[in-house]
Structure formats: C-alpha cells, structure tokens
C-alpha atoms as a PDB file:
ATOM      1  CA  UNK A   1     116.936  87.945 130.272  1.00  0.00           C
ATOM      2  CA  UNK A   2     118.131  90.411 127.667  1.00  0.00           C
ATOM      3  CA  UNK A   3     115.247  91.103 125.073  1.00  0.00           C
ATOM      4  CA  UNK A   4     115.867  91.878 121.188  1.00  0.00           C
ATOM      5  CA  UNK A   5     115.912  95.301 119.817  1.00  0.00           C
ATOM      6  CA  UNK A   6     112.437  95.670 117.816  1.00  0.00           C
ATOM      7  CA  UNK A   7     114.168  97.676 114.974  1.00  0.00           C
ATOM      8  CA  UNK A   8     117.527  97.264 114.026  1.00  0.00           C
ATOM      9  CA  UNK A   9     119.098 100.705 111.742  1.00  0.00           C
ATOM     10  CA  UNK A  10     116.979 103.532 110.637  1.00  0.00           C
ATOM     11  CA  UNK A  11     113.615 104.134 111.944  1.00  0.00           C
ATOM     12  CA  UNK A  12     110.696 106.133 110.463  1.00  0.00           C
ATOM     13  CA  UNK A  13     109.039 109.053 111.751  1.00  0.00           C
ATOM     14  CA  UNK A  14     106.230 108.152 113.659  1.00  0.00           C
ATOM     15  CA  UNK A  15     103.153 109.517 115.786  1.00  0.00           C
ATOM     16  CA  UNK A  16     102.827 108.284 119.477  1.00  0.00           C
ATOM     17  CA  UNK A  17      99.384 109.054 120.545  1.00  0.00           C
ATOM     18  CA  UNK A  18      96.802 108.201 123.523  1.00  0.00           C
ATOM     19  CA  UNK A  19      93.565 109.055 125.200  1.00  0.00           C
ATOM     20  CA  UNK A  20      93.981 110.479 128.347  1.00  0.00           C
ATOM     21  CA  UNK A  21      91.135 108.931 130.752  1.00  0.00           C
ATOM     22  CA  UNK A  22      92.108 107.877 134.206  1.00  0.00           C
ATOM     23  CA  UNK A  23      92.288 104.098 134.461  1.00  0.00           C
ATOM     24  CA  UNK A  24      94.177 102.039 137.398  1.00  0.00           C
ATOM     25  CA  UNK A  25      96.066 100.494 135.031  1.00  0.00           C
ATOM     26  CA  UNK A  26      97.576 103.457 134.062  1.00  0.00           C
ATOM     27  CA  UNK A  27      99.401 106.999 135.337  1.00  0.00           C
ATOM     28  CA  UNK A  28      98.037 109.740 134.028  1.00  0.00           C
ATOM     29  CA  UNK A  29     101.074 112.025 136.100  1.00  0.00           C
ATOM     30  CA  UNK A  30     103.520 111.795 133.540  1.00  0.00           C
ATOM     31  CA  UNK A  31     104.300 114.687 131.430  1.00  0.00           C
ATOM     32  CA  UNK A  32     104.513 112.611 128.276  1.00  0.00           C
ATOM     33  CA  UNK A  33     101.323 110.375 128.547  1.00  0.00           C
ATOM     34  CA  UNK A  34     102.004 108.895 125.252  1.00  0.00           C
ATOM     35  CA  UNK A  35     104.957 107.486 125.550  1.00  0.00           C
ATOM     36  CA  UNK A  36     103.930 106.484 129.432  1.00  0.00           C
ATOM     37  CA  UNK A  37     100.796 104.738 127.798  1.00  0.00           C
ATOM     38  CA  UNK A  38     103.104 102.633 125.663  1.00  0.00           C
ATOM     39  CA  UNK A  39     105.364 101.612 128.514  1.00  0.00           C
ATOM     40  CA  UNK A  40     102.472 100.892 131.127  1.00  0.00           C
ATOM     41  CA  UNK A  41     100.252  99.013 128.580  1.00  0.00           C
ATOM     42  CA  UNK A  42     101.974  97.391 125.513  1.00  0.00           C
ATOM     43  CA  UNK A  43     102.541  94.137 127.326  1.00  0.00           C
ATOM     44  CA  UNK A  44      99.044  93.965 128.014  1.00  0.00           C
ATOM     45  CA  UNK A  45      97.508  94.931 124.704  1.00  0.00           C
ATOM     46  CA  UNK A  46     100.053  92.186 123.212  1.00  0.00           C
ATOM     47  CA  UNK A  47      98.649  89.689 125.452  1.00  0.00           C
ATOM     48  CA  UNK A  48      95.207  90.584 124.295  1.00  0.00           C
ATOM     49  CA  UNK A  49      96.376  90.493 120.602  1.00  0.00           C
ATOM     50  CA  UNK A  50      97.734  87.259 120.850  1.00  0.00           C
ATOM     51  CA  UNK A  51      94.869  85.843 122.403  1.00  0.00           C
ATOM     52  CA  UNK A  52      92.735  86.861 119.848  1.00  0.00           C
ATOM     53  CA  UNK A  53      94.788  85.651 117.172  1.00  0.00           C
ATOM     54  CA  UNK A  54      94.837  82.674 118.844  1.00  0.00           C
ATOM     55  CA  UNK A  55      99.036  82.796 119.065  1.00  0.00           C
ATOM     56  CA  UNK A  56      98.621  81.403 122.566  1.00  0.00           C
ATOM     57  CA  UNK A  57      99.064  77.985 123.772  1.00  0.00           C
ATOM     58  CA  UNK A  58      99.406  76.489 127.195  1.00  0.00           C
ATOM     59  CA  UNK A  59      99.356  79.903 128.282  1.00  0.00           C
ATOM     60  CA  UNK A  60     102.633  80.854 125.840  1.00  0.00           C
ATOM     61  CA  UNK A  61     102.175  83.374 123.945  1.00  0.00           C
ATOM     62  CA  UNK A  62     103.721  83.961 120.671  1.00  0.00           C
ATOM     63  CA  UNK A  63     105.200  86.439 118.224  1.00  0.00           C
ATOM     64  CA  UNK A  64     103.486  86.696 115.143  1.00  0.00           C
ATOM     65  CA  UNK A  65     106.375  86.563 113.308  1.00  0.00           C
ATOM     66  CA  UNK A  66     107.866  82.754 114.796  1.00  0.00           C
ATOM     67  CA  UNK A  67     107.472  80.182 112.857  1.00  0.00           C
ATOM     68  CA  UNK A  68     108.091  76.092 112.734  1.00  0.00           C
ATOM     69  CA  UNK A  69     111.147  76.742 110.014  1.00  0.00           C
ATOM     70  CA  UNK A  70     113.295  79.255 111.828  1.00  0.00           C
ATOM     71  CA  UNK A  71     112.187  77.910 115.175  1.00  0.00           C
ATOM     72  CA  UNK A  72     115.136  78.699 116.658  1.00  0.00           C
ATOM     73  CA  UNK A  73     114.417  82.636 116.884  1.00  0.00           C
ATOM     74  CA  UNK A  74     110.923  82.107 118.257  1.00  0.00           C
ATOM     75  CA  UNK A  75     109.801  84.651 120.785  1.00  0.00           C
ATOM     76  CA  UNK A  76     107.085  84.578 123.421  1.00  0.00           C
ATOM     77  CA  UNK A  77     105.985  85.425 126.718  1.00  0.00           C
ATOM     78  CA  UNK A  78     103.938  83.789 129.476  1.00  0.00           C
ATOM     79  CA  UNK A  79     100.462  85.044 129.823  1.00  0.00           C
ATOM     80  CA  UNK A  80     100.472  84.586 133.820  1.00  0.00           C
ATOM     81  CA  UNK A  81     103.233  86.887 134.534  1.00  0.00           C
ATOM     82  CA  UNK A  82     101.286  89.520 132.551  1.00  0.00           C
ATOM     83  CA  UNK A  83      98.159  88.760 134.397  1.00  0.00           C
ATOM     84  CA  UNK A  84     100.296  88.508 137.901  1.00  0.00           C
ATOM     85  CA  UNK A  85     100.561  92.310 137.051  1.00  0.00           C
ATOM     86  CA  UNK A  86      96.976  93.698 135.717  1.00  0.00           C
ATOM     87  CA  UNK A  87      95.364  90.927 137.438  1.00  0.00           C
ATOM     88  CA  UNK A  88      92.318  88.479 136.821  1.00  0.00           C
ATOM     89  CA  UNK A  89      91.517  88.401 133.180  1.00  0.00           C
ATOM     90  CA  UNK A  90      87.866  88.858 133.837  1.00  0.00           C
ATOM     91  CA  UNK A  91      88.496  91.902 135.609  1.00  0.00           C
ATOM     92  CA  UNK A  92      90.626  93.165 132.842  1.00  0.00           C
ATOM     93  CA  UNK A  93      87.513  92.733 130.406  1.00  0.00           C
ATOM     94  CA  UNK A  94      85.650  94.852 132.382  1.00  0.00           C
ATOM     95  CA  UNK A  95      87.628  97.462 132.421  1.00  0.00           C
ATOM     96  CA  UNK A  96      88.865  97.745 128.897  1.00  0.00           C
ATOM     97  CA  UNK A  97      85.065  96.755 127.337  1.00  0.00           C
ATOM     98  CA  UNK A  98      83.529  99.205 129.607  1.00  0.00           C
ATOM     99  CA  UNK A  99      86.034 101.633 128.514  1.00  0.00           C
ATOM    100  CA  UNK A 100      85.080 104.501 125.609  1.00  0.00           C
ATOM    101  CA  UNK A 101      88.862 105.280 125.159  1.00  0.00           C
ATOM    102  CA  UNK A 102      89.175 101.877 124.084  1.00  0.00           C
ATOM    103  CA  UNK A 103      89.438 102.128 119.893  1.00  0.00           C
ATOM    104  CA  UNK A 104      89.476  98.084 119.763  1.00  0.00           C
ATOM    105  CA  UNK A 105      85.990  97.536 121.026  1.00  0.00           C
ATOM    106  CA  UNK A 106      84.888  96.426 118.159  1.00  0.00           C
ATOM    107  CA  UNK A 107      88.063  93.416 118.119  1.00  0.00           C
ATOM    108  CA  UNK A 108      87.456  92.962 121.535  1.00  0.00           C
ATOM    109  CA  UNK A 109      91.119  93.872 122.580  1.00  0.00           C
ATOM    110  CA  UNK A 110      92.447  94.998 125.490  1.00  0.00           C
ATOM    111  CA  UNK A 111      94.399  98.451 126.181  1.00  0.00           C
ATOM    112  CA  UNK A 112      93.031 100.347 122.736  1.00  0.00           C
ATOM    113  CA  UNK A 113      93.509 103.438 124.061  1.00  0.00           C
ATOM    114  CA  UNK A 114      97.079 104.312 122.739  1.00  0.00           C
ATOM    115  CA  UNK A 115      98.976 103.584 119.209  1.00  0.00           C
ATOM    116  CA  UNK A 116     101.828 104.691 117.339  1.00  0.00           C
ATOM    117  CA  UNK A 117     101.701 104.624 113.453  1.00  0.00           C
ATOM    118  CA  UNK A 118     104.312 105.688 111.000  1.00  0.00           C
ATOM    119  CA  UNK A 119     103.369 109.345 109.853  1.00  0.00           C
ATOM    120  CA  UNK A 120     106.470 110.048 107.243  1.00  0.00           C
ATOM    121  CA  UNK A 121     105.241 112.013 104.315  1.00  0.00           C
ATOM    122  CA  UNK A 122     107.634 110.350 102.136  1.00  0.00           C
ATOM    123  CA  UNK A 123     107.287 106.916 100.920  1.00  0.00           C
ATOM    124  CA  UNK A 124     104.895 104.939  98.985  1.00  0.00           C
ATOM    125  CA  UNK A 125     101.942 106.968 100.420  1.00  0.00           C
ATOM    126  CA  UNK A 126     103.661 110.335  99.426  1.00  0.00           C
ATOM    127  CA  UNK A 127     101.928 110.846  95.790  1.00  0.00           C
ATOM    128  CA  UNK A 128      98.671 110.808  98.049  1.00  0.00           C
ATOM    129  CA  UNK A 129      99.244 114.655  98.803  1.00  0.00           C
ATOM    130  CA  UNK A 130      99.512 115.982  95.585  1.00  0.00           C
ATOM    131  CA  UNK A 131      98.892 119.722  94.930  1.00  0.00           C
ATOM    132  CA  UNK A 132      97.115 119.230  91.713  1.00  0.00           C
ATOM    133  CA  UNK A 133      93.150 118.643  91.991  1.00  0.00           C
ATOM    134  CA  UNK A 134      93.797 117.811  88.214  1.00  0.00           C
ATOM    135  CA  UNK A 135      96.251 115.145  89.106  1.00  0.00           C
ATOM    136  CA  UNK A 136      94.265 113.873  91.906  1.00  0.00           C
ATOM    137  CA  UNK A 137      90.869 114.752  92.158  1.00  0.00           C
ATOM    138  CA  UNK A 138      88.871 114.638  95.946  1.00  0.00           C
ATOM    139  CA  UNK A 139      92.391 115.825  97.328  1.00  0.00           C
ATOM    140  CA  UNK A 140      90.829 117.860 100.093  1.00  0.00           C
ATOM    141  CA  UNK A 141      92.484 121.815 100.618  1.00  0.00           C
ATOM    142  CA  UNK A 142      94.163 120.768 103.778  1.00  0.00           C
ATOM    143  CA  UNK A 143      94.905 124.456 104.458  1.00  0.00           C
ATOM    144  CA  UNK A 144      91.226 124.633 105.025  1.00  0.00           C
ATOM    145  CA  UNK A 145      90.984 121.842 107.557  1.00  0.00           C
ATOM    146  CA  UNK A 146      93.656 123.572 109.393  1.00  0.00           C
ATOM    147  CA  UNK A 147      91.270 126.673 109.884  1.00  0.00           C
ATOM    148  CA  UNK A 148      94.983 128.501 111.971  1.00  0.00           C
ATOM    149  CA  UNK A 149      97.968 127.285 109.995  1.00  0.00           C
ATOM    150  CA  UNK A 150     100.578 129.452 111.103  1.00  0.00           C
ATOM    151  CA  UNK A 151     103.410 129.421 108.774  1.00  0.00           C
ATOM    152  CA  UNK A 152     103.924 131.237 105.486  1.00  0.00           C
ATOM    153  CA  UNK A 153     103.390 128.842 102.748  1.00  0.00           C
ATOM    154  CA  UNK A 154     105.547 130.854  99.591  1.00  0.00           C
ATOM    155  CA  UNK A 155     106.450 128.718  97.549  1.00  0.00           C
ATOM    156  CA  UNK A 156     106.460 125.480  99.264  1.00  0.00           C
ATOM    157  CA  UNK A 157     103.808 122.699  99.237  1.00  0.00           C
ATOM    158  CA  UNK A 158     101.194 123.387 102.337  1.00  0.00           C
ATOM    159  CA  UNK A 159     100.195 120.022 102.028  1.00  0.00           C
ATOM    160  CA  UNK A 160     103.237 119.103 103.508  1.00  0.00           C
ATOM    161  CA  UNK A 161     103.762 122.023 105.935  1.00  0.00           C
ATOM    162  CA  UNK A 162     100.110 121.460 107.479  1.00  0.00           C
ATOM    163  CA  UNK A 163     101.225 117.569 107.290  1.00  0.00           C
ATOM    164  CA  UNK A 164     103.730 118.894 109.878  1.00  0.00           C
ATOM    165  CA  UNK A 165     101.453 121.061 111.715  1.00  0.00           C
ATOM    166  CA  UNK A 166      98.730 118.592 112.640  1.00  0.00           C
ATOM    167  CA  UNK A 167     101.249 116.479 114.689  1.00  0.00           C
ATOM    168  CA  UNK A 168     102.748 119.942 116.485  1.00  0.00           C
ATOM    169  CA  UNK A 169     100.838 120.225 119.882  1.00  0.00           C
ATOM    170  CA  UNK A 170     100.716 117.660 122.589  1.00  0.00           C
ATOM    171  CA  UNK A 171      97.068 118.170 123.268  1.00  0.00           C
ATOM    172  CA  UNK A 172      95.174 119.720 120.382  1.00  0.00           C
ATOM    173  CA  UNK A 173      92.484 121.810 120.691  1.00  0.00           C
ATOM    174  CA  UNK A 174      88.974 120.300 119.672  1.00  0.00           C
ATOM    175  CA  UNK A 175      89.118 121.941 116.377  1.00  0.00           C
ATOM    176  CA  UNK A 176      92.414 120.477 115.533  1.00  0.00           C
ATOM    177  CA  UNK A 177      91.355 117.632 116.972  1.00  0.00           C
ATOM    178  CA  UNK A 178      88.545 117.769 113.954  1.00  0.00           C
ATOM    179  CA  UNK A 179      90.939 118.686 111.138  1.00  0.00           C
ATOM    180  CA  UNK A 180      93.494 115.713 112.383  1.00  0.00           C
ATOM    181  CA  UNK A 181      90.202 113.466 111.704  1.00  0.00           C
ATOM    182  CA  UNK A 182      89.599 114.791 108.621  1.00  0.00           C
ATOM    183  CA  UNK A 183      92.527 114.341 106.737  1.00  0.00           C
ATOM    184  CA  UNK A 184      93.221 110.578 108.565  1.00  0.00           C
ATOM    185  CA  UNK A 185      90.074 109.493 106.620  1.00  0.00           C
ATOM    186  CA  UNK A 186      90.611 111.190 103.873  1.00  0.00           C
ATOM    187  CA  UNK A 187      94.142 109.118 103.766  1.00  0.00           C
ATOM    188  CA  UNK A 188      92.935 106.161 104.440  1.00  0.00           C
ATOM    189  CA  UNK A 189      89.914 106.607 101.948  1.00  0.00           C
ATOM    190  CA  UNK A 190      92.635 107.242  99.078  1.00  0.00           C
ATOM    191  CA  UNK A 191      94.601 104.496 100.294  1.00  0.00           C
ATOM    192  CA  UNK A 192      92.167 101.702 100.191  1.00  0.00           C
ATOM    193  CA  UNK A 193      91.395 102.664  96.370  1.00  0.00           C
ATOM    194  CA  UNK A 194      95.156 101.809  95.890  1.00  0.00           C
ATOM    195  CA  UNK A 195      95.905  98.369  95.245  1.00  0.00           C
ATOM    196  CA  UNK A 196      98.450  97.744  98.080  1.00  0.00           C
ATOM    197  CA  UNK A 197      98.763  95.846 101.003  1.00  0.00           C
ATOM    198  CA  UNK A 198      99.488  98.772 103.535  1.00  0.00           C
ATOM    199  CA  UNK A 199      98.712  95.910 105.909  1.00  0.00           C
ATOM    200  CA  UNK A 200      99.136  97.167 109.549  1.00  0.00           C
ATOM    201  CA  UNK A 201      99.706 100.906 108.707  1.00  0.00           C
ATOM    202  CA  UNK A 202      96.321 101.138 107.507  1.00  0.00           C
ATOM    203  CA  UNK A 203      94.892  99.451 110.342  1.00  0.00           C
ATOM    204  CA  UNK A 204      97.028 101.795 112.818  1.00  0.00           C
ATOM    205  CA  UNK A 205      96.043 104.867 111.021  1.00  0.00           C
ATOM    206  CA  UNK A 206      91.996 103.680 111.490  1.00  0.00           C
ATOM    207  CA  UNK A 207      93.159 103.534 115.124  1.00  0.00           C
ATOM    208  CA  UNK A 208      94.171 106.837 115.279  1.00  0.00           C
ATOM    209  CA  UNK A 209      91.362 108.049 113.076  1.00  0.00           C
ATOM    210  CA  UNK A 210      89.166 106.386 115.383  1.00  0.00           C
ATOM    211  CA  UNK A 211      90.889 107.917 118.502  1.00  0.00           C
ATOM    212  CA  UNK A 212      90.305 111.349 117.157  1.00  0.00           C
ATOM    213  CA  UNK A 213      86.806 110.697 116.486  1.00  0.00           C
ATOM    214  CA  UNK A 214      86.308 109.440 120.312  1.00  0.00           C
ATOM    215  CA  UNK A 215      87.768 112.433 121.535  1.00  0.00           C
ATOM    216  CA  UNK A 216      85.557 114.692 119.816  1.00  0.00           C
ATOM    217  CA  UNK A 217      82.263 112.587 120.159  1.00  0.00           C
ATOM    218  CA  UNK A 218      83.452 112.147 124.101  1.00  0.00           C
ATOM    219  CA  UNK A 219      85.413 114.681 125.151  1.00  0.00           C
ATOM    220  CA  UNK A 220      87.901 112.960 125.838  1.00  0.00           C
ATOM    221  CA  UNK A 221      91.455 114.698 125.063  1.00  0.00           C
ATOM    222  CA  UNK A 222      93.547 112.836 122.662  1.00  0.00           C
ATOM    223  CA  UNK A 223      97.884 113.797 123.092  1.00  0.00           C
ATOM    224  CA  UNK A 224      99.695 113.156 120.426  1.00  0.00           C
ATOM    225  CA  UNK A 225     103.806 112.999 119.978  1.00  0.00           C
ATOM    226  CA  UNK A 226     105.746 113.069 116.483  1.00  0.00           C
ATOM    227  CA  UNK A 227     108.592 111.040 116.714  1.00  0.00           C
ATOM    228  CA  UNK A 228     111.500 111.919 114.370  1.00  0.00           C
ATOM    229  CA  UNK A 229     113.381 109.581 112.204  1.00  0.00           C
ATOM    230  CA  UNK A 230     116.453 108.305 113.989  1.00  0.00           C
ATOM    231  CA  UNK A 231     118.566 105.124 114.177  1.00  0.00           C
ATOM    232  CA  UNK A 232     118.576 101.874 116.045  1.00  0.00           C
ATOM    233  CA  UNK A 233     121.736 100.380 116.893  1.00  0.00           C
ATOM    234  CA  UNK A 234     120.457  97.652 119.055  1.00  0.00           C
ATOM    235  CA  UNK A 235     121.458  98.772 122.364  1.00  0.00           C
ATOM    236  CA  UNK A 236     120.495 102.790 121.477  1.00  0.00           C
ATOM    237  CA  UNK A 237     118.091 104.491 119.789  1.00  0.00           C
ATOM    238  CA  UNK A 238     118.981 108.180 118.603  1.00  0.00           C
ATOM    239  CA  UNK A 239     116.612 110.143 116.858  1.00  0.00           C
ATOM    240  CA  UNK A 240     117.262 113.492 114.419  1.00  0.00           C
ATOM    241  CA  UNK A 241     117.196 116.987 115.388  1.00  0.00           C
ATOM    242  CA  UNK A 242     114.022 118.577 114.486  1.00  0.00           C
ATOM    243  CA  UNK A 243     113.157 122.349 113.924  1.00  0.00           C
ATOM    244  CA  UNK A 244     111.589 124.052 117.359  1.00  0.00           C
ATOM    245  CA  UNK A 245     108.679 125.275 115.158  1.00  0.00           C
ATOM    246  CA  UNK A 246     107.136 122.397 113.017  1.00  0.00           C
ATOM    247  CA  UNK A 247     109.222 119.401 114.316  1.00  0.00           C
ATOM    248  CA  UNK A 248     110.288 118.427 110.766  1.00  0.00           C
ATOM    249  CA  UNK A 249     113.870 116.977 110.559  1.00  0.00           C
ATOM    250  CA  UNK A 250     115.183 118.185 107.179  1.00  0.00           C
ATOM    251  CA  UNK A 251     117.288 121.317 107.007  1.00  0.00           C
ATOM    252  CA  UNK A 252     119.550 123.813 104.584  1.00  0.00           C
ATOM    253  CA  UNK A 253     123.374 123.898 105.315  1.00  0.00           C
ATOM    254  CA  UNK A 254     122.186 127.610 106.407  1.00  0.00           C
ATOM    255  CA  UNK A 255     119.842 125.535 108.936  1.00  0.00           C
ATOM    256  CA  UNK A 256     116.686 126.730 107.140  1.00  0.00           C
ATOM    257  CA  UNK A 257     113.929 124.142 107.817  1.00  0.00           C
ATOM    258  CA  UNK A 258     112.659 122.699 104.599  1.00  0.00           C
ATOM    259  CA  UNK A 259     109.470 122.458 105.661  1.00  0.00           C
ATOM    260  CA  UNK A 260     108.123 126.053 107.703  1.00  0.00           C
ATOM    261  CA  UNK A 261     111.119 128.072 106.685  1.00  0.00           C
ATOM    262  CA  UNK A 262     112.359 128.989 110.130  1.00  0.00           C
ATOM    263  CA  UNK A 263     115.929 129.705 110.500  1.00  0.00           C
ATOM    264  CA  UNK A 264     117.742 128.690 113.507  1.00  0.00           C
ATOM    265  CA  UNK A 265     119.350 125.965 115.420  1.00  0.00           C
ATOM    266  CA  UNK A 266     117.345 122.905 115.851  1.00  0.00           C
ATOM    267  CA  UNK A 267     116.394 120.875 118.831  1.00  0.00           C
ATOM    268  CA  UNK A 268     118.747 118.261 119.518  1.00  0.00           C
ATOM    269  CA  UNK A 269     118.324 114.926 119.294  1.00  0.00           C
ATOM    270  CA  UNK A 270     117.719 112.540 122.456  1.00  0.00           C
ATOM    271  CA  UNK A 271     119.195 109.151 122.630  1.00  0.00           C
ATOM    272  CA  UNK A 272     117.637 106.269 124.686  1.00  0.00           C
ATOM    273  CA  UNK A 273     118.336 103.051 125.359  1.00  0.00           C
ATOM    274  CA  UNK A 274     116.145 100.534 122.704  1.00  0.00           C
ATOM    275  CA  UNK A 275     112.916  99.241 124.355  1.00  0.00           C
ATOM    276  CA  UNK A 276     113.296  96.318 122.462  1.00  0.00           C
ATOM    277  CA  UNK A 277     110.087  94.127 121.869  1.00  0.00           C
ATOM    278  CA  UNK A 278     108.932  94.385 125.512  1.00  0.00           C
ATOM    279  CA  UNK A 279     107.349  91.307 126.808  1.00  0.00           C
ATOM    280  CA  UNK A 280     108.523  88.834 124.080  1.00  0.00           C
ATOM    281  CA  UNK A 281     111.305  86.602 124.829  1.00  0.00           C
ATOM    282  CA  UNK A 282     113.468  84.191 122.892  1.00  0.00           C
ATOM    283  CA  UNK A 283     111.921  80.844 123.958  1.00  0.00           C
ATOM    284  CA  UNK A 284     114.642  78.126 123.196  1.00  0.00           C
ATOM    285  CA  UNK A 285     116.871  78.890 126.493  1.00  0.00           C
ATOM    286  CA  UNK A 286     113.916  79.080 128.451  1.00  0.00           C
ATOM    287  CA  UNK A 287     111.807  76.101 126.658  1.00  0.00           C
ATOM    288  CA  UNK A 288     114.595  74.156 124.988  1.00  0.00           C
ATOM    289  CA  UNK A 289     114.928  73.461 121.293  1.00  0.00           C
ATOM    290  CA  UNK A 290     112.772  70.738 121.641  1.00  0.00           C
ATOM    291  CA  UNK A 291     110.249  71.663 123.572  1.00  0.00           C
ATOM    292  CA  UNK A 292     110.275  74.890 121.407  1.00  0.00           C
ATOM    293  CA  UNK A 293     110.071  73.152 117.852  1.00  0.00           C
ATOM    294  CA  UNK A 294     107.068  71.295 119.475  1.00  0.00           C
ATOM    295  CA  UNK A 295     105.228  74.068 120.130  1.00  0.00           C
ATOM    296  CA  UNK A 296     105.998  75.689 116.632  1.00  0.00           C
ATOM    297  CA  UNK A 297     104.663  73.021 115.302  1.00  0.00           C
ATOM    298  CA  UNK A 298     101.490  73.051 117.254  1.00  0.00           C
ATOM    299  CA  UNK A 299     101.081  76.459 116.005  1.00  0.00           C
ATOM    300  CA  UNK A 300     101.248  75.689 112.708  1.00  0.00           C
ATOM    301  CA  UNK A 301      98.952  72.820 113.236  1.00  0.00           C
ATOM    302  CA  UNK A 302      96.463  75.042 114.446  1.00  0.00           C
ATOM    303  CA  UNK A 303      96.162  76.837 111.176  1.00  0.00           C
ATOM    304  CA  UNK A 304      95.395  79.979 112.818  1.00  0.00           C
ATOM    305  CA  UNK A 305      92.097  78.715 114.295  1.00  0.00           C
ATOM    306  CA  UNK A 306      91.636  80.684 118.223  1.00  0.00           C
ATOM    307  CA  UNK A 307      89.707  78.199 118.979  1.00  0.00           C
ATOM    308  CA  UNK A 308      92.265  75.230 118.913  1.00  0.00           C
ATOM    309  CA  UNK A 309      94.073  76.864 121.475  1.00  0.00           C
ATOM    310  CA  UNK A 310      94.568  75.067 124.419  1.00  0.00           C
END
C-alpha cells in the first residue's frame, strides 16, 4: 500500500547524522551510514516513540499528528510487523539500553543513535549568529572553535562560512568533532533564552549535541551529511546544487558561491524517489471508517496517559 510523501514542496536544509557502532540491527557497509541508519532504523525508533507516548493501542500505533476530527487521514502502523523484523521486544531493550551510541537513554527509546535536524542558517534562528558582540553578547568567535577554517573570510560573515564548514566532512576529526559540540550548545543555550516554541528542532539539535559529546567521551565516530534544500513533489524529491567546497547552495550568476567564494560549477543535484513517512499507513482502508473513528476516539480518551494503553 502506497504511503504519503512526508513533505510536500520545498524542503529545508538539513543534517543527517549517526554513530557508527556495529549493531545487528544495522549495516555498517554502506558508504553513506547516515542515510543507511535512517532507512534500517526509523521504523523502529517510531515504534519506540509511539510507545512511549503512549500513541499505541491494541498494538496500532499512531501518528502523532491523527486526530478524532480529521479521522479520516489517520495514519498508523502495526507494532508486530515491526517486531516480526527486529524481533522480541525484550531483546530489543537490551540492545538499545545497553547501547552508548544510544542519545535517548535517558527517554528510554529505542534506535537513538541517528537524527536529522534542520541546520539552515536562515530563518527564525538566523539573528542568533550575529557578528556584533555589542549586539549580542556571549556570541562565541566561532572562527576559534574551528581551530583549521580553510576559506578566506574578506568581507563576508565567518559565522556563516564556518556554519558551512562544520557540516563539510563525513567523519570529522575529534577536534571538529569538539568545535561541532561547542557551537550546538552554544545554539541551543541562546535559543532557550528566546521565548519560542522551537519545539522538536530544539530537541533534535540536543540529540545531535548529545551525539557529538558521545563520540568524544567514547570514541565513538560520529558521520554527519548536510542535506541541501530541494523540493518535494510527492512522488520525487530533488535537492539544489551545492558548491564542491563548502556544500552551500546559493550562488552568483558568475557561479561564485556566496558563502566560501569559490568559483566554479557546482555539484549537481540528485533526485530520489520520496521516502514518504515510512512505516505509517493510512488506516481507514485497512481498519474501516468505523473501526478507525473508534480508535481515534480512544486516543483522545486516553488523554495522553501511556499507561491507558491497552
């Protein structure tokens, strides 16, 4: 059964990241482990999350954003077929609560070991990086925490070139590693002063942050992938070329990049078919409206209480 395209029209810039530690649930072969962490393990870390949140009932679960009045559009998935792949869910806890990749011990989720998290330095977060100390004092030299920024700054803002250059190498080194960390909780230090729901951003980029932090404090090598800004047409997702040096997408008509300066043609764009929201399903040709509706309303009845569930 076909499954909806998560994002419908443009789509941000974004960081796909992971900790690379062997694990049978897992390959670590792949020569993009981010993106092969996402495939392998999404449905499983969404089965967690919904357990937790206590979005599953009668072993359905269901996407946080169904609800009793558009029941119609409900999504969910069945929590068997996940386990008929990873197997017995006691066996899963073991594994993922054993496991010092995992960033969600703490939540008790499963599968914490990868993330994506918008990383556009435009948008509602962009005053953050301000040049002016005077304008926004505690703004941290970020030319400092990247101890071998490469490119000339001249006249452009190094806050965001270096923005650029943290997100550049699939596997940084250990001091990179430190100087991603450093400016992640610097951002999200700034952010929580503002008074804005950044809602699951800010709980993505503590991910991350907390990712970088495992890798340093366990050696454990964290790969990261930058993600241009593209567009979803439901069946395809294309993304924007993106300069070969810095992997920023904006360029001159003389194909300057607007962010390091090169000069040159840019890496071309890929184009994929849309992963769509992987596991979730709609339910009303597979439940019935009825049956469906029901079930809504259970939700709803539950009041968000896990422990309701049945």
């Amino acid at each position: 059964m076909k499954r909806k395209a998560a994002i419908l029209g443009p789509t941000p810039q974004f960081v796909r990241w992971t900790l690379v530690k062997s694990c049978e649930y897992r390959d670590l072969d792949s020569h993009n482990l981010p993106y092969a962490a996402f495939r392998q393990l999404r449905s499983l870390r969404e089965l967690s999350i919904a357990k937790s949140a206590g979005r599953e009932i009668d072993g359905i679960c269901i996407h946080s954003d169904s609800s009793l009045d558009q029941f119609e559009t409900a999504m969910g998935f069945f929590a068997e077929e996940i386990f008929e792949i990873y197997g017995d869910e006691n066996e899963i806890e073991r594994h993922c609560f054993d496991c010092k990749a995992n960033t969600d011990l703490a939540d008790k989720i499963w599968a914490g070991c990868f993330g994506w998290v918008s990383a556009s330095p435009f948008g509602a977060h962009n005053k953050l990086f301000n040049k002016s100390e005077t304008d926004n004092p505690g703004l941290p030299d970020l030319v400092k925490l990247a101890a071998d920024y490469p490119f000339p700054l001249k006249d452009r803002d190094p806050t965001y070139e270096v923005w650029y250059w943290l997100w550049k190498d699939l596997q940084p080194r250990p001091e990179k590693t430190g100087a991603i960390r450093g400016v992640l909780s610097w951002l999200i230090e700034k952010l929580s002063q503002v008074q804005n729901d950044y809602g699951d951003w800010m709980l993505e980029l503590n991910r991350l942050e907390s990712a970088a932090r495992i890798s340093e404090e366990c050696k454990i090598p964290l790969q990261l992938e930058l993600i241009p800004p593209g567009y979803s047409d439901g069946t395809h997702w294309k993304t924007f070329d993106f300069c070969r040096e810095c992997h920023c997408s904006a360029f001159s008509e003389s194909l300057e990049c607007q962010c390091c300066g090169r000069v040159g043609q840019p890496e071309k764009c890929s184009k994929k078919k849309v992963l769509g929201l992987l596991t979730y399903l709609d339910l009303v040709p597979i439940l019935g409206s009825s049956a469906t509706k029901d079930l809504m309303k259970r939700l709803q009845d539950l009041d968000g209480n896990p422990a309701d569930a049945g």
